[in-house]
PDB file of N, CA and C in Angstrom:
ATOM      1  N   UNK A   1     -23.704  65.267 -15.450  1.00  0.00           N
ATOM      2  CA  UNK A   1     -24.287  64.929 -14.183  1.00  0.00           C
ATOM      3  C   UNK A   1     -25.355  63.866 -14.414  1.00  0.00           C
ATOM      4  N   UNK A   2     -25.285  62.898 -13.734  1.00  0.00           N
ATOM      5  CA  UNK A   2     -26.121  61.835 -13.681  1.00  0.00           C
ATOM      6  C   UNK A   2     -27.300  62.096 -12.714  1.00  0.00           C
ATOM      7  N   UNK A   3     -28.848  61.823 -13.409  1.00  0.00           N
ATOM      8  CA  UNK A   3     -29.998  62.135 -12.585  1.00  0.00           C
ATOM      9  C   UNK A   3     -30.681  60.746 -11.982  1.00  0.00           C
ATOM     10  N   UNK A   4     -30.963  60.210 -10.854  1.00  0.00           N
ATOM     11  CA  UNK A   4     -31.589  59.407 -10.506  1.00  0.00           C
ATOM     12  C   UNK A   4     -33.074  59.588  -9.803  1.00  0.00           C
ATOM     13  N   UNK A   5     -34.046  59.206 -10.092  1.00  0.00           N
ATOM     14  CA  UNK A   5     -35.571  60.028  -9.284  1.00  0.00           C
ATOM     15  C   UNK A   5     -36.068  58.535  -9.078  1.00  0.00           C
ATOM     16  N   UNK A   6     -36.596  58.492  -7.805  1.00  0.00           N
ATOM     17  CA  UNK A   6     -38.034  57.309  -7.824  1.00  0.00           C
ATOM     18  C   UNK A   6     -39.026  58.581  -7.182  1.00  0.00           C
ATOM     19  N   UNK A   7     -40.323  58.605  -7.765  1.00  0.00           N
ATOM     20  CA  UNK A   7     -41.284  58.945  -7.553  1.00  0.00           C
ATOM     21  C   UNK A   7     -42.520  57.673  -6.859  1.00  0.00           C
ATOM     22  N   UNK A   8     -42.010  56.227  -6.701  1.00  0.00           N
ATOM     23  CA  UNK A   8     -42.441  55.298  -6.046  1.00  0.00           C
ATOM     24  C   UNK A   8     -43.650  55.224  -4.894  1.00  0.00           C
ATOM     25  N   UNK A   9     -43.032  56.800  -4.469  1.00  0.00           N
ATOM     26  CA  UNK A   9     -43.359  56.679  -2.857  1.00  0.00           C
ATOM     27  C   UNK A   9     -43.514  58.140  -2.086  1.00  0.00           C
ATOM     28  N   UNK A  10     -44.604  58.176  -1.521  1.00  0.00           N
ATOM     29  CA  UNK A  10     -45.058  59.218  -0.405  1.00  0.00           C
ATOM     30  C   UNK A  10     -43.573  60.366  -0.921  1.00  0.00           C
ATOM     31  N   UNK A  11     -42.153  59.981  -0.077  1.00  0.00           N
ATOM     32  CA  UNK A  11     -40.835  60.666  -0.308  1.00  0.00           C
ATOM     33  C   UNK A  11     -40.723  60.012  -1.340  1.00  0.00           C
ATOM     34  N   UNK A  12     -40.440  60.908  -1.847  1.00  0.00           N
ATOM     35  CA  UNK A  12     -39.174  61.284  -3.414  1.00  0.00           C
ATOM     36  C   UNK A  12     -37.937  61.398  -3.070  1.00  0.00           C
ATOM     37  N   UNK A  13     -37.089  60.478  -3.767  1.00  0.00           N
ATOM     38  CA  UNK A  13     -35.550  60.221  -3.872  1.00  0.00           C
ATOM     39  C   UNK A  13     -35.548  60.429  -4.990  1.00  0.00           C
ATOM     40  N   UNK A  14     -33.970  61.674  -4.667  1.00  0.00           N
ATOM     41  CA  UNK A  14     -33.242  62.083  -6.529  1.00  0.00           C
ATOM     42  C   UNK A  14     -31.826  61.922  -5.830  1.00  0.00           C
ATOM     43  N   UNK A  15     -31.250  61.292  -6.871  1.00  0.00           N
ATOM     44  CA  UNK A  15     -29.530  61.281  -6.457  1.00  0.00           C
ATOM     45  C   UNK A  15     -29.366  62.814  -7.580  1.00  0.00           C
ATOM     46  N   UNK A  16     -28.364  62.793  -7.678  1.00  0.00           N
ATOM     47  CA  UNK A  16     -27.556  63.690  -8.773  1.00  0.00           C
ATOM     48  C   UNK A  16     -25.691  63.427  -8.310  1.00  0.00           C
ATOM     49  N   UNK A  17     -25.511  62.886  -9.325  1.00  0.00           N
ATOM     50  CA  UNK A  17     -24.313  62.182  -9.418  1.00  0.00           C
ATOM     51  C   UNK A  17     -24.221  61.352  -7.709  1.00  0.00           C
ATOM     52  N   UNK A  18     -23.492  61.445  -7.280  1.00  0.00           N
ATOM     53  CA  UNK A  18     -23.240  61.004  -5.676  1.00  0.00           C
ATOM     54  C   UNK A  18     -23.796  61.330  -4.632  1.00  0.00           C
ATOM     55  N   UNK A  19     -24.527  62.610  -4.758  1.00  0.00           N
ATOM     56  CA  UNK A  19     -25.799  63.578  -3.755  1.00  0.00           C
ATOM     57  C   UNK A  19     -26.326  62.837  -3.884  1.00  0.00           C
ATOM     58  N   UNK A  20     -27.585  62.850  -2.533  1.00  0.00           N
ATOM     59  CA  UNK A  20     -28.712  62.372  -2.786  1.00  0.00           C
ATOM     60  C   UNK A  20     -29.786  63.332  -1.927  1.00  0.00           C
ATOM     61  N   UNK A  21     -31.094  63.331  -2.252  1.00  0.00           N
ATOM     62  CA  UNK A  21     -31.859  64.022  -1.438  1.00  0.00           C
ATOM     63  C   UNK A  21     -33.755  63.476  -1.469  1.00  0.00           C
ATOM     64  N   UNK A  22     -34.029  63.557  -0.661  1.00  0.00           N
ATOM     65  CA  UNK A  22     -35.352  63.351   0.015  1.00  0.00           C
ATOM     66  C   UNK A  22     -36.407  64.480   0.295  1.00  0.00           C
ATOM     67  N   UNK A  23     -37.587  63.947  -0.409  1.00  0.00           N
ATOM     68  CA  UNK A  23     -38.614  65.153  -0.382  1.00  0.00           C
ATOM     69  C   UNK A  23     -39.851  64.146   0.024  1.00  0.00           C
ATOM     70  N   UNK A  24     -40.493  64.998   0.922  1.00  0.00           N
ATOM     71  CA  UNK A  24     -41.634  64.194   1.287  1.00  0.00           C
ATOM     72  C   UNK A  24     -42.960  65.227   0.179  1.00  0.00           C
ATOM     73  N   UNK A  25     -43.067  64.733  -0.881  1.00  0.00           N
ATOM     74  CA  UNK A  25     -43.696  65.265  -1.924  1.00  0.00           C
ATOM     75  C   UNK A  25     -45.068  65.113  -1.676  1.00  0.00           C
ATOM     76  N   UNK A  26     -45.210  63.973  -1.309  1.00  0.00           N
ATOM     77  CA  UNK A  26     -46.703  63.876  -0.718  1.00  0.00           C
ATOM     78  C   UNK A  26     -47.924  64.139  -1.694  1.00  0.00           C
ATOM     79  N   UNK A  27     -48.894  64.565  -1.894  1.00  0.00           N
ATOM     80  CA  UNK A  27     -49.957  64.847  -2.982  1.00  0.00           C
ATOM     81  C   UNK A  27     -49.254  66.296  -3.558  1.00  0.00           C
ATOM     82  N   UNK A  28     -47.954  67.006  -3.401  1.00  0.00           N
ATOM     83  CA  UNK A  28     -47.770  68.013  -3.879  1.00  0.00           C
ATOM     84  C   UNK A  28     -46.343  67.498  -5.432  1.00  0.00           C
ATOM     85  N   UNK A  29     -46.535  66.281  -5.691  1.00  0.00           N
ATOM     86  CA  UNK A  29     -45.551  65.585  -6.501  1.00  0.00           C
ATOM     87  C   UNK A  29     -45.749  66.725  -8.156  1.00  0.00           C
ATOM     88  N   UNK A  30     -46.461  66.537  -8.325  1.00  0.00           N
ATOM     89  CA  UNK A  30     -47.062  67.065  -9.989  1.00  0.00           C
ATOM     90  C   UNK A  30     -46.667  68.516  -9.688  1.00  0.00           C
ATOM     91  N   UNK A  31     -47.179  68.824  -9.268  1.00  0.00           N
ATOM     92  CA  UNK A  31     -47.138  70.609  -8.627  1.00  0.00           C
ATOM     93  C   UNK A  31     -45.718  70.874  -8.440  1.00  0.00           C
ATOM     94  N   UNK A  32     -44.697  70.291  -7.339  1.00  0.00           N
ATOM     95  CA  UNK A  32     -43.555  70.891  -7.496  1.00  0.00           C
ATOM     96  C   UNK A  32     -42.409  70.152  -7.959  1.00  0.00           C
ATOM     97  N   UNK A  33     -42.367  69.058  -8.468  1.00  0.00           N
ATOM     98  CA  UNK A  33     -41.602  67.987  -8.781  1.00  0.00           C
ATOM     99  C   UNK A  33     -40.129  68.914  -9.444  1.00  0.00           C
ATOM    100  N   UNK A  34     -40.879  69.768 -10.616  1.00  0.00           N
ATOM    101  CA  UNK A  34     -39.696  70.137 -11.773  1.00  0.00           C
ATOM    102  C   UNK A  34     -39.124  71.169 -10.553  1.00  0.00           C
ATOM    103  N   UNK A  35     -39.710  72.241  -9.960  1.00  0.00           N
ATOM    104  CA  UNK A  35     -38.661  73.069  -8.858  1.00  0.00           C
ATOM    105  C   UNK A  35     -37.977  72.244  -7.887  1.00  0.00           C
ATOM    106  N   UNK A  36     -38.843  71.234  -7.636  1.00  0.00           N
ATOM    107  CA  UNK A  36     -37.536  70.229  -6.501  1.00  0.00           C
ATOM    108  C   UNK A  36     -36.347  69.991  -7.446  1.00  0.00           C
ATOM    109  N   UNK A  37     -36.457  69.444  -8.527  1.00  0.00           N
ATOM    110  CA  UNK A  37     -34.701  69.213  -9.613  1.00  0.00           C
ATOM    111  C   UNK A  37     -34.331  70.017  -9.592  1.00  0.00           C
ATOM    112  N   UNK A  38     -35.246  71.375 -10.146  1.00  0.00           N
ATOM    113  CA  UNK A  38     -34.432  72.386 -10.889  1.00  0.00           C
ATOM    114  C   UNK A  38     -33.323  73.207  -9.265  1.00  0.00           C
ATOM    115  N   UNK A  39     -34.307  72.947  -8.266  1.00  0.00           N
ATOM    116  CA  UNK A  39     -33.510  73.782  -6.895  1.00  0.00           C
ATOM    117  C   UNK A  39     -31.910  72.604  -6.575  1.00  0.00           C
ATOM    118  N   UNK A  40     -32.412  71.378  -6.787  1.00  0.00           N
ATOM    119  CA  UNK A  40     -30.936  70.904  -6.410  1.00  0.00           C
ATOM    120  C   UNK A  40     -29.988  70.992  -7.224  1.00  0.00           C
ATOM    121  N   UNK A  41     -30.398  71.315  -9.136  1.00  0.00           N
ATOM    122  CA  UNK A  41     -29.354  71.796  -9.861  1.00  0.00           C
ATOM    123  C   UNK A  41     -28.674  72.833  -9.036  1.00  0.00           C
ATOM    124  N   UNK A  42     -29.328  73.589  -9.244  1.00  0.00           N
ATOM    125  CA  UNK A  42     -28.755  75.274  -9.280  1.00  0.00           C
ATOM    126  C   UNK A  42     -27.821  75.118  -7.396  1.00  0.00           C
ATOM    127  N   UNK A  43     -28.056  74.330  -6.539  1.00  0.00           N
ATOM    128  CA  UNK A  43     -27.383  73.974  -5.545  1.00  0.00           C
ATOM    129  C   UNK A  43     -26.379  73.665  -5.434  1.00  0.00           C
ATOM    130  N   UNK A  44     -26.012  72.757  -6.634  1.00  0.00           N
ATOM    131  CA  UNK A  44     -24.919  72.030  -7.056  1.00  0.00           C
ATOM    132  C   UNK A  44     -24.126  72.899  -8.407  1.00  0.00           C
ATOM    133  N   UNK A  45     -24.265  73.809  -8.545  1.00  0.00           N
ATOM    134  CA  UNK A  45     -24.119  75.034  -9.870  1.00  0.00           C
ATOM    135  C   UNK A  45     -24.541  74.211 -10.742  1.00  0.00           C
ATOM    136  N   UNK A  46     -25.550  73.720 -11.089  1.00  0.00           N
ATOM    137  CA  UNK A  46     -25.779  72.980 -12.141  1.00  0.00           C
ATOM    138  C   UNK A  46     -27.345  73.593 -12.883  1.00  0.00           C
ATOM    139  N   UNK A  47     -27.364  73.087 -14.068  1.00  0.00           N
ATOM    140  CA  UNK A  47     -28.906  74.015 -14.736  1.00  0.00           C
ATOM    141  C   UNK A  47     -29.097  72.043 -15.425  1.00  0.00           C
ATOM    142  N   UNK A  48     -30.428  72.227 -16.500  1.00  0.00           N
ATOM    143  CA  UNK A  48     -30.824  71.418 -16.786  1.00  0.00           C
ATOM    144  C   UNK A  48     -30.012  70.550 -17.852  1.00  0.00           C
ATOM    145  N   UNK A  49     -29.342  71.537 -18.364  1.00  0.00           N
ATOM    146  CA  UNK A  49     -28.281  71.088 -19.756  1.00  0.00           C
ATOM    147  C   UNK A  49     -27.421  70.444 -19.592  1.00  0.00           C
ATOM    148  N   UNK A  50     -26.946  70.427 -17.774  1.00  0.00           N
ATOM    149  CA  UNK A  50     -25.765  69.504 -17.323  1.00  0.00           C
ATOM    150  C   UNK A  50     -26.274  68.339 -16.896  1.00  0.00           C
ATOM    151  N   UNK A  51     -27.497  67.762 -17.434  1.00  0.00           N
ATOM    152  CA  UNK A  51     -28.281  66.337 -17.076  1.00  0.00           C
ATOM    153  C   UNK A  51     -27.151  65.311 -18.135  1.00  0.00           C
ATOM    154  N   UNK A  52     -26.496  64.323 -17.971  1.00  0.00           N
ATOM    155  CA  UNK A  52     -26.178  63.359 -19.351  1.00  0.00           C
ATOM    156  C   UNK A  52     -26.441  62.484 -18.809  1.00  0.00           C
ATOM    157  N   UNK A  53     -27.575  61.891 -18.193  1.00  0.00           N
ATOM    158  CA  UNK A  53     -28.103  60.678 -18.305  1.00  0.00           C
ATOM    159  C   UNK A  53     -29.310  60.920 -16.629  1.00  0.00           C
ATOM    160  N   UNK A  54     -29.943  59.825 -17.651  1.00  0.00           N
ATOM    161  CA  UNK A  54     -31.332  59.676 -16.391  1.00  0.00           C
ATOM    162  C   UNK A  54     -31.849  58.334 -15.634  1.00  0.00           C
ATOM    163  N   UNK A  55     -31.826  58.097 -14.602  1.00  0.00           N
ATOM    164  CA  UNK A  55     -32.323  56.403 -14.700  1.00  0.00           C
ATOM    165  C   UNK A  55     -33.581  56.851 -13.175  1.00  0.00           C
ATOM    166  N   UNK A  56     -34.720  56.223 -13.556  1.00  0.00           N
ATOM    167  CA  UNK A  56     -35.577  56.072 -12.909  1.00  0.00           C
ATOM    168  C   UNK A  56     -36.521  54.763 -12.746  1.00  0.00           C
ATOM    169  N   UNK A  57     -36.598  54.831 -11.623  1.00  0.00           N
ATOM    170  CA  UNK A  57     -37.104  53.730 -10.386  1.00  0.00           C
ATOM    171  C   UNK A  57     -38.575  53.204 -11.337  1.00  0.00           C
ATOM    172  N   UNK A  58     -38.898  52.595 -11.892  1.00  0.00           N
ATOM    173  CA  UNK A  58     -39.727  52.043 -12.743  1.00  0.00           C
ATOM    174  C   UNK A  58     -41.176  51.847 -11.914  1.00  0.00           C
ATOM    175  N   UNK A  59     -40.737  51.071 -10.683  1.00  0.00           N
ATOM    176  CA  UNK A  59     -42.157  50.615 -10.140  1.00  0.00           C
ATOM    177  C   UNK A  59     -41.334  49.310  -9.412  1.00  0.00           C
ATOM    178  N   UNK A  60     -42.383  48.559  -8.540  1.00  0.00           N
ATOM    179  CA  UNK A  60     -43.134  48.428  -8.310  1.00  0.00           C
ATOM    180  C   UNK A  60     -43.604  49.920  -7.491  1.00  0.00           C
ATOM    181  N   UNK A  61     -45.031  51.001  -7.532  1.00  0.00           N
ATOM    182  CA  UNK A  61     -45.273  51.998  -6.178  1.00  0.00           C
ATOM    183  C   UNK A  61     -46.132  52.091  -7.024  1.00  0.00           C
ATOM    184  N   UNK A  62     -46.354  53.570  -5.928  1.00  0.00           N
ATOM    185  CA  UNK A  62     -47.819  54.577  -6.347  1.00  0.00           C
ATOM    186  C   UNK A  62     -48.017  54.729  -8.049  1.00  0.00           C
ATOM    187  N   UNK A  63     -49.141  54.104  -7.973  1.00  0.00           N
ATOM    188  CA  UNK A  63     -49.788  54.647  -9.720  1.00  0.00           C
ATOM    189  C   UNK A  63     -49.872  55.879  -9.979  1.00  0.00           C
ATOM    190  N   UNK A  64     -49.992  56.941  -9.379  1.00  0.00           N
ATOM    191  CA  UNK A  64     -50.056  57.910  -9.556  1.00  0.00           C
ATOM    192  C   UNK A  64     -48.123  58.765  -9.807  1.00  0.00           C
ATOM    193  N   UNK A  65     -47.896  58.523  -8.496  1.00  0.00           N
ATOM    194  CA  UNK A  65     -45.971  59.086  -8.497  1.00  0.00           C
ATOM    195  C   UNK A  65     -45.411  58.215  -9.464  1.00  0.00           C
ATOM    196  N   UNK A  66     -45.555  57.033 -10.003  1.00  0.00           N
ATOM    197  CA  UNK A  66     -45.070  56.520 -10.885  1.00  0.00           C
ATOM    198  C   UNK A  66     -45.479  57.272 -12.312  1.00  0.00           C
ATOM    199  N   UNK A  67     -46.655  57.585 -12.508  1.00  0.00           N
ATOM    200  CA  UNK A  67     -46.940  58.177 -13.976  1.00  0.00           C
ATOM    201  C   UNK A  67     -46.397  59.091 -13.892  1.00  0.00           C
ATOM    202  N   UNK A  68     -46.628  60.145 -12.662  1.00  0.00           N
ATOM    203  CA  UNK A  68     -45.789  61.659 -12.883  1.00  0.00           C
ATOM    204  C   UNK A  68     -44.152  61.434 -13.088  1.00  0.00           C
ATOM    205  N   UNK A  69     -43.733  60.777 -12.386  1.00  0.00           N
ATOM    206  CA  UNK A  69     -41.999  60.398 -12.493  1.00  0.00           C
ATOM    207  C   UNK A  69     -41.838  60.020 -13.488  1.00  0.00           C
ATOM    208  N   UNK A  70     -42.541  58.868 -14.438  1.00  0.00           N
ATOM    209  CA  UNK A  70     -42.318  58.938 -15.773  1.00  0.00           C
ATOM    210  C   UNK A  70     -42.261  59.964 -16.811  1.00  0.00           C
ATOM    211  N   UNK A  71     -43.696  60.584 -16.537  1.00  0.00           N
ATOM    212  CA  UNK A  71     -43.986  61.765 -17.398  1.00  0.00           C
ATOM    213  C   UNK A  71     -42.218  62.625 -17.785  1.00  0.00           C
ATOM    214  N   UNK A  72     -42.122  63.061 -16.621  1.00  0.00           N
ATOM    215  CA  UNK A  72     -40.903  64.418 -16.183  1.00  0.00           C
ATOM    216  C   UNK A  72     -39.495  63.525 -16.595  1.00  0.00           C
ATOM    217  N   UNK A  73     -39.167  62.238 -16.308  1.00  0.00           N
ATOM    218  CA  UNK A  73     -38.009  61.697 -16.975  1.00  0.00           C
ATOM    219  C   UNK A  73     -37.996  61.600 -18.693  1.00  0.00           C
ATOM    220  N   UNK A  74     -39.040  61.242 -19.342  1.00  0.00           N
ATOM    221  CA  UNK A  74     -39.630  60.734 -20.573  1.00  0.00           C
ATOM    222  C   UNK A  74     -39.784  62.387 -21.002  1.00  0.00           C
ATOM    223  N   UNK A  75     -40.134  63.635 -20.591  1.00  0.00           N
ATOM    224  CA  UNK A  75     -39.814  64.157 -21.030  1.00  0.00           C
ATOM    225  C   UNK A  75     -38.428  64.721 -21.422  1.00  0.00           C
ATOM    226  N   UNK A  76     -37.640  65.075 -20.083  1.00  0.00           N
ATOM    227  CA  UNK A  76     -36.518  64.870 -20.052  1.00  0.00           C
ATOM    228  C   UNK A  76     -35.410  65.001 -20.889  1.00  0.00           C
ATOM    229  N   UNK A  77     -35.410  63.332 -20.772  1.00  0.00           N
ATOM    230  CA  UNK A  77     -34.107  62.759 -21.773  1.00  0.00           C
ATOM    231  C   UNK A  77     -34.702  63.037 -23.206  1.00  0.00           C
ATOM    232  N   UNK A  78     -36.184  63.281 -23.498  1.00  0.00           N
ATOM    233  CA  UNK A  78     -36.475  63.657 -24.880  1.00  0.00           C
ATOM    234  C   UNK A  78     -35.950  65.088 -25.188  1.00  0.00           C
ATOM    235  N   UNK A  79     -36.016  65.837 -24.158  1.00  0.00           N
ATOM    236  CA  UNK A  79     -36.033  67.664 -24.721  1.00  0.00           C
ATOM    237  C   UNK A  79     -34.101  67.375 -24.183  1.00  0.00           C
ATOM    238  N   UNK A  80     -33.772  67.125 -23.327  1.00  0.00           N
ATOM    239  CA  UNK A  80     -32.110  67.183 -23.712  1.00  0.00           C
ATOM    240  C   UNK A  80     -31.500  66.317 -24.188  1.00  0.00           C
ATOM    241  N   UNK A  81     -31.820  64.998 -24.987  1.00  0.00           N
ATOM    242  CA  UNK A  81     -30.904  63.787 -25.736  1.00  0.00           C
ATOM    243  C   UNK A  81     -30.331  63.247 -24.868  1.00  0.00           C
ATOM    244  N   UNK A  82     -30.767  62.917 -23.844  1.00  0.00           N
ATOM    245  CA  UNK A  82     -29.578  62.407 -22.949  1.00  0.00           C
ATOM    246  C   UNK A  82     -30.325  60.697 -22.715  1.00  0.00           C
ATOM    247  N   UNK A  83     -29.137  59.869 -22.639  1.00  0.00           N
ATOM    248  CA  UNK A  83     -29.901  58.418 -22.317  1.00  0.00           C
ATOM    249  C   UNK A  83     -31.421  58.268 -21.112  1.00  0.00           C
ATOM    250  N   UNK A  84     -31.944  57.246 -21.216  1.00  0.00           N
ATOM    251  CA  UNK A  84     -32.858  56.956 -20.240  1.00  0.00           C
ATOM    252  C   UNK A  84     -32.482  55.608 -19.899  1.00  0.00           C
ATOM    253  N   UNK A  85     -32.230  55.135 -18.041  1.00  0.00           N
ATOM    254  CA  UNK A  85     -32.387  54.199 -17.689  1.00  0.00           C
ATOM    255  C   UNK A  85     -33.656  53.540 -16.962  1.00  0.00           C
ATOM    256  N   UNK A  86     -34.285  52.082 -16.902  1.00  0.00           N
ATOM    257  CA  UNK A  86     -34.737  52.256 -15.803  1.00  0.00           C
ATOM    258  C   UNK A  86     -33.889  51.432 -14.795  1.00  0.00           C
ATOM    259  N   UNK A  87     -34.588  51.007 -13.596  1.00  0.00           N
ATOM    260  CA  UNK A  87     -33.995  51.287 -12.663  1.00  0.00           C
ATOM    261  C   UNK A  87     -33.350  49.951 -12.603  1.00  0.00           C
ATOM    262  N   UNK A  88     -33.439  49.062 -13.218  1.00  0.00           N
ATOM    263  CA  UNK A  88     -32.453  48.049 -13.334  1.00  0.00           C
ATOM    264  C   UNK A  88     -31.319  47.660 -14.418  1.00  0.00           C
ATOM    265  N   UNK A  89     -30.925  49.494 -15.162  1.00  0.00           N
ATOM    266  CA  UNK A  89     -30.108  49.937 -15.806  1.00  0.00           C
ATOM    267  C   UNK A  89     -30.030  49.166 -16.996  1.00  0.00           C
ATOM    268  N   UNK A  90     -30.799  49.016 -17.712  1.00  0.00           N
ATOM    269  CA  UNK A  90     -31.564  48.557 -18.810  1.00  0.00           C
ATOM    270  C   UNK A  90     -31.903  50.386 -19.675  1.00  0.00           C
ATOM    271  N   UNK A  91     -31.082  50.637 -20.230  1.00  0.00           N
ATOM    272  CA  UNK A  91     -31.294  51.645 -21.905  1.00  0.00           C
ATOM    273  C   UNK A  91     -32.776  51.300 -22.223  1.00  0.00           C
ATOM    274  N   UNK A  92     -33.766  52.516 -22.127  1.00  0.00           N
ATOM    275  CA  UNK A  92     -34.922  52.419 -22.751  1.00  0.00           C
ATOM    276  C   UNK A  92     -35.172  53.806 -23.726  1.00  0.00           C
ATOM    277  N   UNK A  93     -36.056  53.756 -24.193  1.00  0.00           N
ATOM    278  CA  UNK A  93     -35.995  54.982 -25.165  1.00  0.00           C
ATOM    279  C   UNK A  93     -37.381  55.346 -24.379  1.00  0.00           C
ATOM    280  N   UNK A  94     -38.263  54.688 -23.969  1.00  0.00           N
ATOM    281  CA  UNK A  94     -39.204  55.456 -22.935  1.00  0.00           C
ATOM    282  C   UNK A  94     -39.615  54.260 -21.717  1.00  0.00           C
ATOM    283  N   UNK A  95     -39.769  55.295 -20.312  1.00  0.00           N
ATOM    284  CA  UNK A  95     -40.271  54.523 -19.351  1.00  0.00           C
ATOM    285  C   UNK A  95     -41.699  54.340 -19.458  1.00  0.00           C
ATOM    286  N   UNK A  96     -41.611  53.300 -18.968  1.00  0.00           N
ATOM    287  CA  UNK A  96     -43.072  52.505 -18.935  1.00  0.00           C
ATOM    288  C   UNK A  96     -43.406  52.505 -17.277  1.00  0.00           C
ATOM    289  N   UNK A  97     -44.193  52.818 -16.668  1.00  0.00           N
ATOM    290  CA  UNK A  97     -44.061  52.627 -15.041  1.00  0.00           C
ATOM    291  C   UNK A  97     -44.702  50.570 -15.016  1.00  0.00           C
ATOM    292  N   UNK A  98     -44.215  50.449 -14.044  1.00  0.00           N
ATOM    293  CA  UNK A  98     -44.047  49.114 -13.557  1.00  0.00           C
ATOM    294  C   UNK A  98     -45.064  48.906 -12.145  1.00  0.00           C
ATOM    295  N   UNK A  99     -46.525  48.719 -12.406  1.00  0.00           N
ATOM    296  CA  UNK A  99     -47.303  49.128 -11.150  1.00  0.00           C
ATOM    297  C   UNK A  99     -47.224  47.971  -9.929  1.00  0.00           C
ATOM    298  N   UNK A 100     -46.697  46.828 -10.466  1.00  0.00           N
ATOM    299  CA  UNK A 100     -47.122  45.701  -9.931  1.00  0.00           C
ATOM    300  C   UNK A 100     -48.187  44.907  -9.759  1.00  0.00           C
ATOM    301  N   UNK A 101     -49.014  45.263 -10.305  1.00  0.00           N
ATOM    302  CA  UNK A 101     -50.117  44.861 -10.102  1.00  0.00           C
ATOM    303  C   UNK A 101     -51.451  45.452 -10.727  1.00  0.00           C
ATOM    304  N   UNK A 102     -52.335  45.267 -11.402  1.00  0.00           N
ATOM    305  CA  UNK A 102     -53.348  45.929 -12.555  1.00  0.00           C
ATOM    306  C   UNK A 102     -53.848  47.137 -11.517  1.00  0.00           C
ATOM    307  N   UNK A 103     -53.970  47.951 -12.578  1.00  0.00           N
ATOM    308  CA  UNK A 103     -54.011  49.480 -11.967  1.00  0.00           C
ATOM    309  C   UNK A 103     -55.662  49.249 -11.266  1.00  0.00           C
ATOM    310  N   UNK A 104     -56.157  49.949  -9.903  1.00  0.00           N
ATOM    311  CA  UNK A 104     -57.667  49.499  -9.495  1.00  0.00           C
ATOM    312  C   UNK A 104     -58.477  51.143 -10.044  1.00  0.00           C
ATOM    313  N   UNK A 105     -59.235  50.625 -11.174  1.00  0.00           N
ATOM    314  CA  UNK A 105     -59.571  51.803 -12.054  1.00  0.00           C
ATOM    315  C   UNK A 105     -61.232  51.611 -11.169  1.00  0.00           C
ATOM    316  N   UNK A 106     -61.924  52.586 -11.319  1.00  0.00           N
ATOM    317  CA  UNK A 106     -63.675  52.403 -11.198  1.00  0.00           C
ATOM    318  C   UNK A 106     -64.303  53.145 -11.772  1.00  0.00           C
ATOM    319  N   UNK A 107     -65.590  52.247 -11.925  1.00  0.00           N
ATOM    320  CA  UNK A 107     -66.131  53.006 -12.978  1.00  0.00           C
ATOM    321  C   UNK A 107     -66.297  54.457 -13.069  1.00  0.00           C
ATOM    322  N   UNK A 108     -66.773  54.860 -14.309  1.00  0.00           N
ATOM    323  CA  UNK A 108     -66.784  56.239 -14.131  1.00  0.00           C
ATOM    324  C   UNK A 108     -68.149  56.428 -13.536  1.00  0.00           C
ATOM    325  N   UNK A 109     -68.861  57.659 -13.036  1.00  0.00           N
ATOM    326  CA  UNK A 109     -69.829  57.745 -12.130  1.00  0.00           C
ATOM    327  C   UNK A 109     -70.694  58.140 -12.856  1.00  0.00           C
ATOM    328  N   UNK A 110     -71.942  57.708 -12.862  1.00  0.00           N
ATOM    329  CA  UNK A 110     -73.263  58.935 -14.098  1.00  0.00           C
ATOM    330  C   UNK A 110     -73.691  60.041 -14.018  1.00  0.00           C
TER     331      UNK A 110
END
């Protein structure tokens, strides 16, 4: 089964093979991200072991849904061997998020 995620944006898009589905994840991305996959496996009779390949939406989006979407793919394809794409189907061995633009950091506060 082929996994597709952008974490880009407010909604979260995951294909899984030809499915596709929409979550308005909203500030709850980190928190339920892995039960949103793991519920559309088990929907589709599927568990985590039937992942053989991953491709995720790189960026340009949210600095934040972009690091977590990395995080959870990059772990991923590491704990089951399975390829990593990003999203312009380019083989990477890890995602890098793609912010568009220099992240707006501030200082830290005293």
């Amino acid at each position: 089964m082929k996994l597709y995620l952008d974490t880009s944006q407010p909604k979260t898009i995951m294909k899984l093979d030809n499915k596709s589905y929409v979550w308005e994840s909203g500030r709850d991305l980190a928190k339920h991200l892995h039960k949103f996959i793991h519920d559309k496996l088990i929907e589709n009779g599927k568990d985590w072991r039937d992942i053989e390949e991953i491709t995720f939406m790189s960026g340009p989006g949210s600095f934040t849904g972009l690091r977590i979407g990395a995080t959870v793919v990059n772990t991923l394809a590491d704990q089951l061997k399975v390829p990593l794409y990003n999203h312009r189907g380019e083989k990477v061995e890890l995602i890098l998020p793609e912010y568009g633009r220099l992240a707006n950091i501030t200082p830290p506060r005293k």
